[in-house]
PDB file of N, CA and C in Angstrom:
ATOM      1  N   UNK A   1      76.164 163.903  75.188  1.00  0.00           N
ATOM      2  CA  UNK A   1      75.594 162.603  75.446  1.00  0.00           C
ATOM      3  C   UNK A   1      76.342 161.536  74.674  1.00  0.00           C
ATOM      4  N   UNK A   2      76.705 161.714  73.523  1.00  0.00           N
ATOM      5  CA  UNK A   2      77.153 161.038  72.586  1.00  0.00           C
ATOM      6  C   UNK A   2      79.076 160.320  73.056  1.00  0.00           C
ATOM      7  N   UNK A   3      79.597 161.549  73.796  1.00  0.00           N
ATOM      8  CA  UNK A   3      80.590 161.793  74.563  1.00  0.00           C
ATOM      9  C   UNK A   3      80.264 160.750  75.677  1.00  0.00           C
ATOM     10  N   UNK A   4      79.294 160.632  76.191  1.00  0.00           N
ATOM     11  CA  UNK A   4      79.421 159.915  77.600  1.00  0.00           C
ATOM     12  C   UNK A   4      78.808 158.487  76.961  1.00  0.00           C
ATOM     13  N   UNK A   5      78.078 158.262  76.231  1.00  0.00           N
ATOM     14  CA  UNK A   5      77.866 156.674  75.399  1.00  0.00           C
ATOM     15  C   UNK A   5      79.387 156.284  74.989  1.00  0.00           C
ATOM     16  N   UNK A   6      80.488 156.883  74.327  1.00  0.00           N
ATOM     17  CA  UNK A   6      81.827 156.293  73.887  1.00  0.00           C
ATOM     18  C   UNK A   6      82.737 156.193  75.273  1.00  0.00           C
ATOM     19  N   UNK A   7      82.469 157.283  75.997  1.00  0.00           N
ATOM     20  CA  UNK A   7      83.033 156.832  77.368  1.00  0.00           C
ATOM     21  C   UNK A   7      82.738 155.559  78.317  1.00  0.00           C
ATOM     22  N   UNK A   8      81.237 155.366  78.284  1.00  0.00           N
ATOM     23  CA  UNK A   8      80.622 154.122  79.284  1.00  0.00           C
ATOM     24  C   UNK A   8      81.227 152.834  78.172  1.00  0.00           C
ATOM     25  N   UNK A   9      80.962 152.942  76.836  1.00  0.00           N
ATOM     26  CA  UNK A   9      81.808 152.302  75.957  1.00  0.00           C
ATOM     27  C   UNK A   9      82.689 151.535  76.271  1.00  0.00           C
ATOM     28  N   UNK A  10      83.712 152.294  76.321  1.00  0.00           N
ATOM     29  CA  UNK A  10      85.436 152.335  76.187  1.00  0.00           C
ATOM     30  C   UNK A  10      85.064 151.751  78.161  1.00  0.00           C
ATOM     31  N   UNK A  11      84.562 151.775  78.748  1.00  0.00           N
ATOM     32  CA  UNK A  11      84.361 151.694  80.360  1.00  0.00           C
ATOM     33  C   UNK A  11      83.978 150.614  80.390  1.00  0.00           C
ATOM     34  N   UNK A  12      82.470 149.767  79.224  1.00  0.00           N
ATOM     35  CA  UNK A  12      82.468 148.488  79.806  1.00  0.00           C
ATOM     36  C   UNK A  12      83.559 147.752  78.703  1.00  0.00           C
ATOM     37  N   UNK A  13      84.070 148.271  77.725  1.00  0.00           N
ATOM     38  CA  UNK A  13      84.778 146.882  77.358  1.00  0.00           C
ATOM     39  C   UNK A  13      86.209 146.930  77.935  1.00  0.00           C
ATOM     40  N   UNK A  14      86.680 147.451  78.594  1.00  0.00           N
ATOM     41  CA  UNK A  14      87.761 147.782  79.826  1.00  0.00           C
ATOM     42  C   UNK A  14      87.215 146.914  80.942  1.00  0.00           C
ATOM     43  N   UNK A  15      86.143 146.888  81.187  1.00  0.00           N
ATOM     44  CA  UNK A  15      85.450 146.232  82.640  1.00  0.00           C
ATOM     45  C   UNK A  15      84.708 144.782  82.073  1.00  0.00           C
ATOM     46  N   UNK A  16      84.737 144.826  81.194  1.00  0.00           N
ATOM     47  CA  UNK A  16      84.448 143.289  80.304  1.00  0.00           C
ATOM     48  C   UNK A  16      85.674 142.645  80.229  1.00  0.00           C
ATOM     49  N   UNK A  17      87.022 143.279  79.648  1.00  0.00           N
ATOM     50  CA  UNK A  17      88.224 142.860  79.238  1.00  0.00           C
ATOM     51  C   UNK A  17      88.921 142.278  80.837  1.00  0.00           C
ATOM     52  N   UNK A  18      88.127 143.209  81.854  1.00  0.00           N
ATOM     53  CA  UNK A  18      89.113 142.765  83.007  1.00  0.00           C
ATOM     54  C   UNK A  18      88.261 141.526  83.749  1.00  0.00           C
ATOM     55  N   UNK A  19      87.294 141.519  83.533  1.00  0.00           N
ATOM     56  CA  UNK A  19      86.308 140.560  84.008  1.00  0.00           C
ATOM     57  C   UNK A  19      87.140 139.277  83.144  1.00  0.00           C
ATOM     58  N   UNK A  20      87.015 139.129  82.169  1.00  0.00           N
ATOM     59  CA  UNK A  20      87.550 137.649  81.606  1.00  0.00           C
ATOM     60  C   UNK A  20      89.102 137.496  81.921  1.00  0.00           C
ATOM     61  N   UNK A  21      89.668 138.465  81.910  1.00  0.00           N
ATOM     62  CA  UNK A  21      91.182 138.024  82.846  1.00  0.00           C
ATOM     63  C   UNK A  21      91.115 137.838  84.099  1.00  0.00           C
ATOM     64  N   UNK A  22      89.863 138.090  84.729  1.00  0.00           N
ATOM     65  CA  UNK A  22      89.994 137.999  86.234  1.00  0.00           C
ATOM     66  C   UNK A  22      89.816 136.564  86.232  1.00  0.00           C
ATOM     67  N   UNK A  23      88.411 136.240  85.581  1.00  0.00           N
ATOM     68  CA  UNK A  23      87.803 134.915  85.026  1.00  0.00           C
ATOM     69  C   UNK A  23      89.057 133.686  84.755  1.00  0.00           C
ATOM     70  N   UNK A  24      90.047 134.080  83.692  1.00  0.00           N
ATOM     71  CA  UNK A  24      90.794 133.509  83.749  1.00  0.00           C
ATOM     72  C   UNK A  24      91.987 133.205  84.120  1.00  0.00           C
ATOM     73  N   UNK A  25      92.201 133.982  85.177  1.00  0.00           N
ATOM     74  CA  UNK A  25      92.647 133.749  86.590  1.00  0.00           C
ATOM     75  C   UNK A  25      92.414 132.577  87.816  1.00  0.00           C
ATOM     76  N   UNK A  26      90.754 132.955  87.444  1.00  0.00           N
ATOM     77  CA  UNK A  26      89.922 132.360  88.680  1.00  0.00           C
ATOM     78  C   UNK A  26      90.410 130.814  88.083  1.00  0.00           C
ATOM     79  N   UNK A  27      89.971 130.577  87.327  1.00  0.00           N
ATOM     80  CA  UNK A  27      89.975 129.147  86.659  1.00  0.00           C
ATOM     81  C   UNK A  27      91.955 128.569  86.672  1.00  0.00           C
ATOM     82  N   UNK A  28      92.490 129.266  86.667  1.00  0.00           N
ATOM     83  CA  UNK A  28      93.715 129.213  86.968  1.00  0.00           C
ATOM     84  C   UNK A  28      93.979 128.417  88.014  1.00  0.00           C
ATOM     85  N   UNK A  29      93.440 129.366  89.281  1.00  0.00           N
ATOM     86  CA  UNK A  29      93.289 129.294  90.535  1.00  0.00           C
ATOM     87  C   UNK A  29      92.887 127.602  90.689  1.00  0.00           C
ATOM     88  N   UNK A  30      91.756 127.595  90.515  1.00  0.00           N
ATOM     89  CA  UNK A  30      90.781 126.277  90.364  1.00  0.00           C
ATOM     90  C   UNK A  30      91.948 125.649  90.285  1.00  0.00           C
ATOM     91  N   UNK A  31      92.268 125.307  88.874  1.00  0.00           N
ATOM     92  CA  UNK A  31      93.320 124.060  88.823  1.00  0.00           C
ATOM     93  C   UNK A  31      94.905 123.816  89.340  1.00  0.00           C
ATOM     94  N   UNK A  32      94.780 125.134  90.093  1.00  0.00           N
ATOM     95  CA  UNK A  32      96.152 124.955  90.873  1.00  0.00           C
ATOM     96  C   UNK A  32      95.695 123.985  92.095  1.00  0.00           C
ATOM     97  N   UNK A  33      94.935 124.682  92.933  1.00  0.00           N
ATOM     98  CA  UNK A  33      94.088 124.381  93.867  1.00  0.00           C
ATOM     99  C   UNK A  33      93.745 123.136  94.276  1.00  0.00           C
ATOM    100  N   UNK A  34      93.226 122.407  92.811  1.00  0.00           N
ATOM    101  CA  UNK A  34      93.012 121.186  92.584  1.00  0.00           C
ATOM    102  C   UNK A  34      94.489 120.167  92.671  1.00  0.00           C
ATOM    103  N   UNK A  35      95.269 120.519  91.622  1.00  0.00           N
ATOM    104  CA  UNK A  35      96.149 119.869  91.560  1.00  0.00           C
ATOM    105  C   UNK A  35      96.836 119.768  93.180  1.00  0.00           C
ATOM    106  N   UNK A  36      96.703 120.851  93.772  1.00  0.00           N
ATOM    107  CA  UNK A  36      97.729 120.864  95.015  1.00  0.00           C
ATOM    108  C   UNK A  36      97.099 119.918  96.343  1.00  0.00           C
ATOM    109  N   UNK A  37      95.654 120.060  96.365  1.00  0.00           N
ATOM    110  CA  UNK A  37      94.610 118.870  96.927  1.00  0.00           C
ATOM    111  C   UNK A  37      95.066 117.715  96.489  1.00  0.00           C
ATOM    112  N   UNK A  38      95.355 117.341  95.391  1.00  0.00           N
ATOM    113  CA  UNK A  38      95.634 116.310  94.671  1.00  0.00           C
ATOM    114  C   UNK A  38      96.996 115.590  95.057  1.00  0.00           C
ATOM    115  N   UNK A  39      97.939 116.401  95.060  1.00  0.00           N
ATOM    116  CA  UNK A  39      99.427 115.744  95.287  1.00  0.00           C
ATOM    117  C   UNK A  39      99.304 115.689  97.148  1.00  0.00           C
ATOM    118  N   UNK A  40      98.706 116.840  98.067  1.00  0.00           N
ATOM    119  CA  UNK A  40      98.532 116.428  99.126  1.00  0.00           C
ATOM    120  C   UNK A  40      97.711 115.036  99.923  1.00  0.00           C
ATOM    121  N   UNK A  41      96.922 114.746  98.755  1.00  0.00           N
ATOM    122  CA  UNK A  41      96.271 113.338  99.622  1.00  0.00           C
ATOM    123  C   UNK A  41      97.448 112.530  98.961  1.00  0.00           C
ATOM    124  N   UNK A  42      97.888 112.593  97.611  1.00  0.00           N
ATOM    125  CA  UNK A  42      98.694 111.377  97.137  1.00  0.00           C
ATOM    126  C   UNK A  42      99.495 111.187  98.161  1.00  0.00           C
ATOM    127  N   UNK A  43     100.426 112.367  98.575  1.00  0.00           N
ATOM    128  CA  UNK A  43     101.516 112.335  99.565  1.00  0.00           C
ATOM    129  C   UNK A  43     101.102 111.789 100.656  1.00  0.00           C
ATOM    130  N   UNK A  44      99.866 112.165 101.400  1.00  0.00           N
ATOM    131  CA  UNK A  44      99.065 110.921 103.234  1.00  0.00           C
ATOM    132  C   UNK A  44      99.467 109.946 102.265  1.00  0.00           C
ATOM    133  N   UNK A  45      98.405 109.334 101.123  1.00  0.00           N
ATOM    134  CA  UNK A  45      98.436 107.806 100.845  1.00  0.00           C
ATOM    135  C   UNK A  45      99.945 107.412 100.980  1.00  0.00           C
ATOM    136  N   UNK A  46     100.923 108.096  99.809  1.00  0.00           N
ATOM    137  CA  UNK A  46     102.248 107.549  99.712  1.00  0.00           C
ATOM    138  C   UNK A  46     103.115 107.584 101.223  1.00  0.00           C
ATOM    139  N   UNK A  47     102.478 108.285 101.923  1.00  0.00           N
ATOM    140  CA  UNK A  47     103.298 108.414 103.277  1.00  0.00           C
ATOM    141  C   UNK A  47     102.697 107.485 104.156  1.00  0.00           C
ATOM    142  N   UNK A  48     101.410 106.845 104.141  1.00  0.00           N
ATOM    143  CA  UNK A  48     101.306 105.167 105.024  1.00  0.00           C
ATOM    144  C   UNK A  48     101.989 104.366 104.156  1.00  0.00           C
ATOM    145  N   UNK A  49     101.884 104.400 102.863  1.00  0.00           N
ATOM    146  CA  UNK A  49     102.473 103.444 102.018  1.00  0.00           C
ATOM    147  C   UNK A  49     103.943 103.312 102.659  1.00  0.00           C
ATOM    148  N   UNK A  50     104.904 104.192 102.780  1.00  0.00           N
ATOM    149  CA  UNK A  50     106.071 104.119 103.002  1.00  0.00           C
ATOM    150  C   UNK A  50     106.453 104.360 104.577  1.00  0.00           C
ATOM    151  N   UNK A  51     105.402 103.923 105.379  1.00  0.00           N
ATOM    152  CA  UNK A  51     105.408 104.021 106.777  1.00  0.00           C
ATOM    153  C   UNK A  51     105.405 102.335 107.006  1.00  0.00           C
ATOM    154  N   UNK A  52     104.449 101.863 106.278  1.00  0.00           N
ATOM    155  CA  UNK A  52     104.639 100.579 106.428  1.00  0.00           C
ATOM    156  C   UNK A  52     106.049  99.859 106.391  1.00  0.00           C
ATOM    157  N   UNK A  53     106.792  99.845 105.349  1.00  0.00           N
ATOM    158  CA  UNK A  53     108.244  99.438 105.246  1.00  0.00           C
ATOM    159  C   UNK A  53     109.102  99.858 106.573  1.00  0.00           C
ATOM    160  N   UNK A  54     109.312 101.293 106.622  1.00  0.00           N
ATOM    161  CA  UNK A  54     109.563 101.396 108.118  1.00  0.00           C
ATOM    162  C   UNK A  54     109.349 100.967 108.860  1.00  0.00           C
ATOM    163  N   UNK A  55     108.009 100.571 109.448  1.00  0.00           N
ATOM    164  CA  UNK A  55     107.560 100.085 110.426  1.00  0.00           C
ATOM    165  C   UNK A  55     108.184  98.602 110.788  1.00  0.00           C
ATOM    166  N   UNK A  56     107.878  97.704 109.410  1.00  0.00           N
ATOM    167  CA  UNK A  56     108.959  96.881 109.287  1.00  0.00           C
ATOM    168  C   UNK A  56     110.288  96.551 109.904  1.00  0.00           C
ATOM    169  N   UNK A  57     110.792  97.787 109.297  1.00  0.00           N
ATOM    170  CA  UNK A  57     112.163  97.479 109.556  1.00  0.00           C
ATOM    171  C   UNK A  57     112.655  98.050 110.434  1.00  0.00           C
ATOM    172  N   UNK A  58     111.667  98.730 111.316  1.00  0.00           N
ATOM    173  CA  UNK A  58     112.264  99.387 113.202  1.00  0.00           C
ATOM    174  C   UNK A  58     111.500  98.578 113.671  1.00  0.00           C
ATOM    175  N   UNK A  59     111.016  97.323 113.253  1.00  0.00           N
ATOM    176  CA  UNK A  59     111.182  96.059 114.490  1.00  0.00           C
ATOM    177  C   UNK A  59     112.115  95.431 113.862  1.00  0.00           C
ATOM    178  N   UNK A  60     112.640  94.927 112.784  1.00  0.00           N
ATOM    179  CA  UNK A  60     113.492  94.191 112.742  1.00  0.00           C
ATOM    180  C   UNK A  60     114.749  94.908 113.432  1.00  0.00           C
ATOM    181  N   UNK A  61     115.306  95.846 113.027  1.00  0.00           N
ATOM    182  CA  UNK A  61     116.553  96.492 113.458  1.00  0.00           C
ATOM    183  C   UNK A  61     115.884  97.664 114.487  1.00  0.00           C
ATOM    184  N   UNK A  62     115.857  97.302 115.677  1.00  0.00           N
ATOM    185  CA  UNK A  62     115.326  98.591 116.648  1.00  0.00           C
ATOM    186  C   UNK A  62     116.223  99.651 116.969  1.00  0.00           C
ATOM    187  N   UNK A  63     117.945  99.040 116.605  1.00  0.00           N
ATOM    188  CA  UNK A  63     118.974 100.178 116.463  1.00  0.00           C
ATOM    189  C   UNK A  63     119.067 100.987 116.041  1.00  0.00           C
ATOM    190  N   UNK A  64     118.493 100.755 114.771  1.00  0.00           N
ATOM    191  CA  UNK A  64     118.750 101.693 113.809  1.00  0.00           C
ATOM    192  C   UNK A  64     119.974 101.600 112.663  1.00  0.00           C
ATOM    193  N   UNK A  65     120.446 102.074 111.762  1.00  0.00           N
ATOM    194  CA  UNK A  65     121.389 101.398 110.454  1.00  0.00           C
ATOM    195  C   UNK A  65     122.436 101.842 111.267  1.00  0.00           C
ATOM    196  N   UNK A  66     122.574 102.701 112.333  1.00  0.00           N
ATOM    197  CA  UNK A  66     123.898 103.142 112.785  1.00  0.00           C
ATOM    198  C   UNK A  66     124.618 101.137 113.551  1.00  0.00           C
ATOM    199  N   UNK A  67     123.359 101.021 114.565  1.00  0.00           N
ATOM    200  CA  UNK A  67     123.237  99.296 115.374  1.00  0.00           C
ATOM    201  C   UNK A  67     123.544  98.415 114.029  1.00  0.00           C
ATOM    202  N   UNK A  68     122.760  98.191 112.997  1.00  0.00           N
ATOM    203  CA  UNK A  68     122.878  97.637 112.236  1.00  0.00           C
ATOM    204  C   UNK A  68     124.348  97.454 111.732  1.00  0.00           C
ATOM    205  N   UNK A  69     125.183  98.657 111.449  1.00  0.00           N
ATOM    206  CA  UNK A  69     126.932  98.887 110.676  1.00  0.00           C
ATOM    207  C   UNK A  69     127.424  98.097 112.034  1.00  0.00           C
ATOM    208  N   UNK A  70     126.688  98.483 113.035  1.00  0.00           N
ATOM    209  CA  UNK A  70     128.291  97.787 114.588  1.00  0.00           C
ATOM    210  C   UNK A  70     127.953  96.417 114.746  1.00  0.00           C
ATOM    211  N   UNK A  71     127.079  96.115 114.573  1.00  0.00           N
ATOM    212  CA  UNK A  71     127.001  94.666 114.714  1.00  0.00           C
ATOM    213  C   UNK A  71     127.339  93.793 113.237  1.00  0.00           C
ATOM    214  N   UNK A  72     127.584  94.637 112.255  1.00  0.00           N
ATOM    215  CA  UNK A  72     128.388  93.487 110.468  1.00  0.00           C
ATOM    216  C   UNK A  72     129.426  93.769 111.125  1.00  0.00           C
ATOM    217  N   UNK A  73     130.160  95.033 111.710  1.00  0.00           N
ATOM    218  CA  UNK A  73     131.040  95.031 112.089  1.00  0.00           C
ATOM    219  C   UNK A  73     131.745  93.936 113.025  1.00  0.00           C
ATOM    220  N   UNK A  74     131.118  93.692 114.110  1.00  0.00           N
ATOM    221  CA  UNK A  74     131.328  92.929 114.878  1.00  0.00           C
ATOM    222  C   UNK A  74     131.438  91.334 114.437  1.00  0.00           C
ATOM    223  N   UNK A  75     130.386  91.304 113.470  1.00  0.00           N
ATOM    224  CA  UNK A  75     130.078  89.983 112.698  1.00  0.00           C
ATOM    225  C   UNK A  75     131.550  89.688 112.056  1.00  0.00           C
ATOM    226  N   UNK A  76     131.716  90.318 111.370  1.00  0.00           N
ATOM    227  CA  UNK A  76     132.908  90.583 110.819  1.00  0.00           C
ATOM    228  C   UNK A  76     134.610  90.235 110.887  1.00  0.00           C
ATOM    229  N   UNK A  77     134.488  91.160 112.288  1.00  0.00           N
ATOM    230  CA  UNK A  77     135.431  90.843 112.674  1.00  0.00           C
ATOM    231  C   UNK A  77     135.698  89.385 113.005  1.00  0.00           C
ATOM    232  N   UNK A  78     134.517  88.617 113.488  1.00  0.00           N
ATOM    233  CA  UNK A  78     134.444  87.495 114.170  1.00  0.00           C
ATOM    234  C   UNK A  78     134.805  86.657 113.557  1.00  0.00           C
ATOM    235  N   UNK A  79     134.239  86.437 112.238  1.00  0.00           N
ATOM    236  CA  UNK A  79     134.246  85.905 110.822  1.00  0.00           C
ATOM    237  C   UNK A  79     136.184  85.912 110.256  1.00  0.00           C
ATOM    238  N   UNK A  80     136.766  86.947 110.728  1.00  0.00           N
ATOM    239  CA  UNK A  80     137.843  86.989 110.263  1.00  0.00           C
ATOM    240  C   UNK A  80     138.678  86.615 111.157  1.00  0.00           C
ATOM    241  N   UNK A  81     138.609  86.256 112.424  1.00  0.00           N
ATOM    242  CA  UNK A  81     138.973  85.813 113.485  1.00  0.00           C
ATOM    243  C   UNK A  81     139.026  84.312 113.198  1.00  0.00           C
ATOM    244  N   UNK A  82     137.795  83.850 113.210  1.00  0.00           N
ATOM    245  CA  UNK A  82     137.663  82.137 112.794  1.00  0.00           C
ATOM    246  C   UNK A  82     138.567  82.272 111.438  1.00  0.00           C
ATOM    247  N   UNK A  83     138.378  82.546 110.475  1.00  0.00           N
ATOM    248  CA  UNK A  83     139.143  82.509 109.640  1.00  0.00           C
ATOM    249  C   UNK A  83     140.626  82.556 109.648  1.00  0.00           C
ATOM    250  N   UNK A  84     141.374  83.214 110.397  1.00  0.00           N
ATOM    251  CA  UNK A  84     142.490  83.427 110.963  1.00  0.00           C
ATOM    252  C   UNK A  84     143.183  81.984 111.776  1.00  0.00           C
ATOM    253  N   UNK A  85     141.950  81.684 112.810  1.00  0.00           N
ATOM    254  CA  UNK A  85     142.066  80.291 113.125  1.00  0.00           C
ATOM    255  C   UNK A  85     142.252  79.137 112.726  1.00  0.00           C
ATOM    256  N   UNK A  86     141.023  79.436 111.691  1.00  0.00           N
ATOM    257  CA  UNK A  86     141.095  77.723 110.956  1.00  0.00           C
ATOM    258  C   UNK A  86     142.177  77.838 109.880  1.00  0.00           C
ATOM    259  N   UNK A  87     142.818  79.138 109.425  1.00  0.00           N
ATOM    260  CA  UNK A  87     144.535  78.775 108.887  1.00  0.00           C
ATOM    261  C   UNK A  87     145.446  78.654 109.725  1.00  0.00           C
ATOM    262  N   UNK A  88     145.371  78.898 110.394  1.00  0.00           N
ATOM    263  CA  UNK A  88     146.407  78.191 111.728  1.00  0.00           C
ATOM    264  C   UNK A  88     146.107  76.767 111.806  1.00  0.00           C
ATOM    265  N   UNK A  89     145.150  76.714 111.807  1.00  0.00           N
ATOM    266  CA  UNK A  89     145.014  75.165 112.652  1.00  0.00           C
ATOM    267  C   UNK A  89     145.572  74.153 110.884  1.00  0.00           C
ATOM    268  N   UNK A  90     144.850  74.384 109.831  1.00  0.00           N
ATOM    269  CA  UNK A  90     145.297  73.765 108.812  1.00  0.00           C
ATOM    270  C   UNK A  90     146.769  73.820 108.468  1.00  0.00           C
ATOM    271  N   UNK A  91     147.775  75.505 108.660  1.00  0.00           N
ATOM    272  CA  UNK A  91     148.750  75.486 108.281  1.00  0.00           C
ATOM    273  C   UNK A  91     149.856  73.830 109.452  1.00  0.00           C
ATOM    274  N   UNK A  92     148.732  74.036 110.776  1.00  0.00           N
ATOM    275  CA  UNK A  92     149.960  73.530 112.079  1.00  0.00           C
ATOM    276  C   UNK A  92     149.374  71.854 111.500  1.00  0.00           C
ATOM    277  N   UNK A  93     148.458  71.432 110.890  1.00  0.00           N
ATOM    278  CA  UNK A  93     147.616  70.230 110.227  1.00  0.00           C
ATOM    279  C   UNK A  93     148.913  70.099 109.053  1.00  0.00           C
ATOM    280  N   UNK A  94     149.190  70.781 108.351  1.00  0.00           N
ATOM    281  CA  UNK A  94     149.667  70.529 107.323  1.00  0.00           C
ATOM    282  C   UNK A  94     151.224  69.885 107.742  1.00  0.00           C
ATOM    283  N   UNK A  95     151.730  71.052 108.108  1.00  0.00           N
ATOM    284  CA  UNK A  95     153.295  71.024 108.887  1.00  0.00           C
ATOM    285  C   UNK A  95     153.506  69.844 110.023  1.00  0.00           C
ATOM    286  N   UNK A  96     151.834  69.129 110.634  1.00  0.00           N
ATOM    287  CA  UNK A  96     152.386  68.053 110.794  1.00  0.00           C
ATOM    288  C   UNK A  96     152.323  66.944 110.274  1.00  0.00           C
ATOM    289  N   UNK A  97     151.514  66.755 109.534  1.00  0.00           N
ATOM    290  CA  UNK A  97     151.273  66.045 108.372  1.00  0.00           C
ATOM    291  C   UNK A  97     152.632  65.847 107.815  1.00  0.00           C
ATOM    292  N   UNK A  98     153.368  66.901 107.610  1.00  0.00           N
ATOM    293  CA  UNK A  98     154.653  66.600 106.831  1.00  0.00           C
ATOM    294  C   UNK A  98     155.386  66.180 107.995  1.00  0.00           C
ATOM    295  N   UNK A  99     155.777  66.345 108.945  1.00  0.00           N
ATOM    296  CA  UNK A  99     156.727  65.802 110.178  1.00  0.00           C
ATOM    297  C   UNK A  99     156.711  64.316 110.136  1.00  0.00           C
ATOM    298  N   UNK A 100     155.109  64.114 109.949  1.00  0.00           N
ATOM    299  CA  UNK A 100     154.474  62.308 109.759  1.00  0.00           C
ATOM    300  C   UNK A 100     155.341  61.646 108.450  1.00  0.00           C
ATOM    301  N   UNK A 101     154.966  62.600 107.295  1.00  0.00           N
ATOM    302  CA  UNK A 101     155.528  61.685 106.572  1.00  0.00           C
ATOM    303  C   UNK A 101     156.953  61.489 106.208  1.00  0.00           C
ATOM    304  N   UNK A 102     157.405  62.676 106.816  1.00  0.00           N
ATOM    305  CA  UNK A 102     159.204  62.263 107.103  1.00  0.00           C
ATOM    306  C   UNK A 102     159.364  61.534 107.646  1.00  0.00           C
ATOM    307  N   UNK A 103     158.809  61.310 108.712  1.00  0.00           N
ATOM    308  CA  UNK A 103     159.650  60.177 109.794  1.00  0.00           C
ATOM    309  C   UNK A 103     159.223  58.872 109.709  1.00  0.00           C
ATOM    310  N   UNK A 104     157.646  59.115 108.807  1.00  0.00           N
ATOM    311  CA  UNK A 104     157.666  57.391 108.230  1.00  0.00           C
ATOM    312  C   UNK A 104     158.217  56.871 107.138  1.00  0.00           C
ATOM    313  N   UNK A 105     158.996  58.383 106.472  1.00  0.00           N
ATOM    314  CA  UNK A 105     159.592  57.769 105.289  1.00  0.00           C
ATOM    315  C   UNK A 105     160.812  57.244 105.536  1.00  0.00           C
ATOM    316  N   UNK A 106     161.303  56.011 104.655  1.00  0.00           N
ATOM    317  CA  UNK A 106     162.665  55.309 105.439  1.00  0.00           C
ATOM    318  C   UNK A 106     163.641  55.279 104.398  1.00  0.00           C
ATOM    319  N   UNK A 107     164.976  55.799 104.178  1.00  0.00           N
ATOM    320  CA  UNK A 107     165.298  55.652 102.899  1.00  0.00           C
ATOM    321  C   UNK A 107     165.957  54.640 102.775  1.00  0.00           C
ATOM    322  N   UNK A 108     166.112  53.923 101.413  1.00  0.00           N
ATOM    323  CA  UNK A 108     166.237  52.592 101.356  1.00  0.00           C
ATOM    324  C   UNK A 108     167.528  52.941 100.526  1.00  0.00           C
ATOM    325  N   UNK A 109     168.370  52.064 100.495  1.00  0.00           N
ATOM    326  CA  UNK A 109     169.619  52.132 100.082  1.00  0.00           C
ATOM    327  C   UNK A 109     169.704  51.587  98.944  1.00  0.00           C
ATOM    328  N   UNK A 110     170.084  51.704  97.861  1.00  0.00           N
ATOM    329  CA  UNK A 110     169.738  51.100  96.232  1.00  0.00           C
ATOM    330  C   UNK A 110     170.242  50.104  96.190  1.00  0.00           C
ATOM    331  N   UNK A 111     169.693  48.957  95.537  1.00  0.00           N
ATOM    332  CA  UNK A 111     169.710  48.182  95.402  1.00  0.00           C
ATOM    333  C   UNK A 111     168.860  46.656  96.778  1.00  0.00           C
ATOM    334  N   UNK A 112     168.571  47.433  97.755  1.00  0.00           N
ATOM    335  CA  UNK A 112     168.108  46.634  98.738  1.00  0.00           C
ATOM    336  C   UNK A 112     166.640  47.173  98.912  1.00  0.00           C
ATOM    337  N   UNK A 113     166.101  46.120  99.025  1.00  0.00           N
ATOM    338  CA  UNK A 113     164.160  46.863  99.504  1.00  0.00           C
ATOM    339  C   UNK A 113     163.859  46.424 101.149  1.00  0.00           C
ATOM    340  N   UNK A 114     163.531  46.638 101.681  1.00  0.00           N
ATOM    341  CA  UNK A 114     163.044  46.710 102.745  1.00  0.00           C
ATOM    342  C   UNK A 114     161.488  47.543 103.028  1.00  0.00           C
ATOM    343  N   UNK A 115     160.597  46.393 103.869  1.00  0.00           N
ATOM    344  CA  UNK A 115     159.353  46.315 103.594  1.00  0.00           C
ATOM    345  C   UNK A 115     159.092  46.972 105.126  1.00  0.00           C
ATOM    346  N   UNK A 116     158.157  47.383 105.553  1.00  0.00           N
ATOM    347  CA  UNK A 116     157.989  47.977 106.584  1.00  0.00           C
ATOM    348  C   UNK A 116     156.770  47.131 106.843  1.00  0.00           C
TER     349      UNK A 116
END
């Protein structure tokens, strides 16, 4: 008898010992559980949060950033085009500008003035 009291013994504090590791397991569990509830609603909230901006900006640009690069592109080019132009037009401004003032310049022979 004495034999089977050290056995049930040794049986519940084995079955006690596994009970509070199970226990603290369970509670483990709990706050995983929790936490993972937790980052899943954050993520819905943060995901209208960052739906909004999108939303935004696929009406402004309905292309998309690919539409967006071809049209700076295009901008661009255009921009460097006029630019290209308006030094032409200043260099052919300049060059006649100087043609002008050669041919209104008169050279005067030293010692004589002559007034235009």
């Amino acid at each position: 008898m004495l034999k089977k009291k050290v056995v049930l013994s040794d049986e519940y504090r084995d079955l006690e010992q596994s009970y509070m590791q199970l226990n603290h397991y369970l509670k483990k569990f709990h706050q995983i559980r929790a936490k993972v509830s937790q980052q899943i609603s954050e993520r819905a909230q943060s995901s209208k949060k960052n739906r909004e901006p999108d939303t935004i900006l696929d009406n402004l640009f309905p292309q998309g950033v690919a539409g967006v690069n071809r049209e700076a592109e295009r901008d661009l080019k255009k921009i460097v085009n006029m630019f290209k132009q308006l030094e032409a037009r200043l260099q052919q401004l300049n060059t006649q500008s100087t043609v002008d003032n050669t041919q209104s310049t008169v050279e005067i022979p030293s010692g004589k003035t002559k007034k235009r």
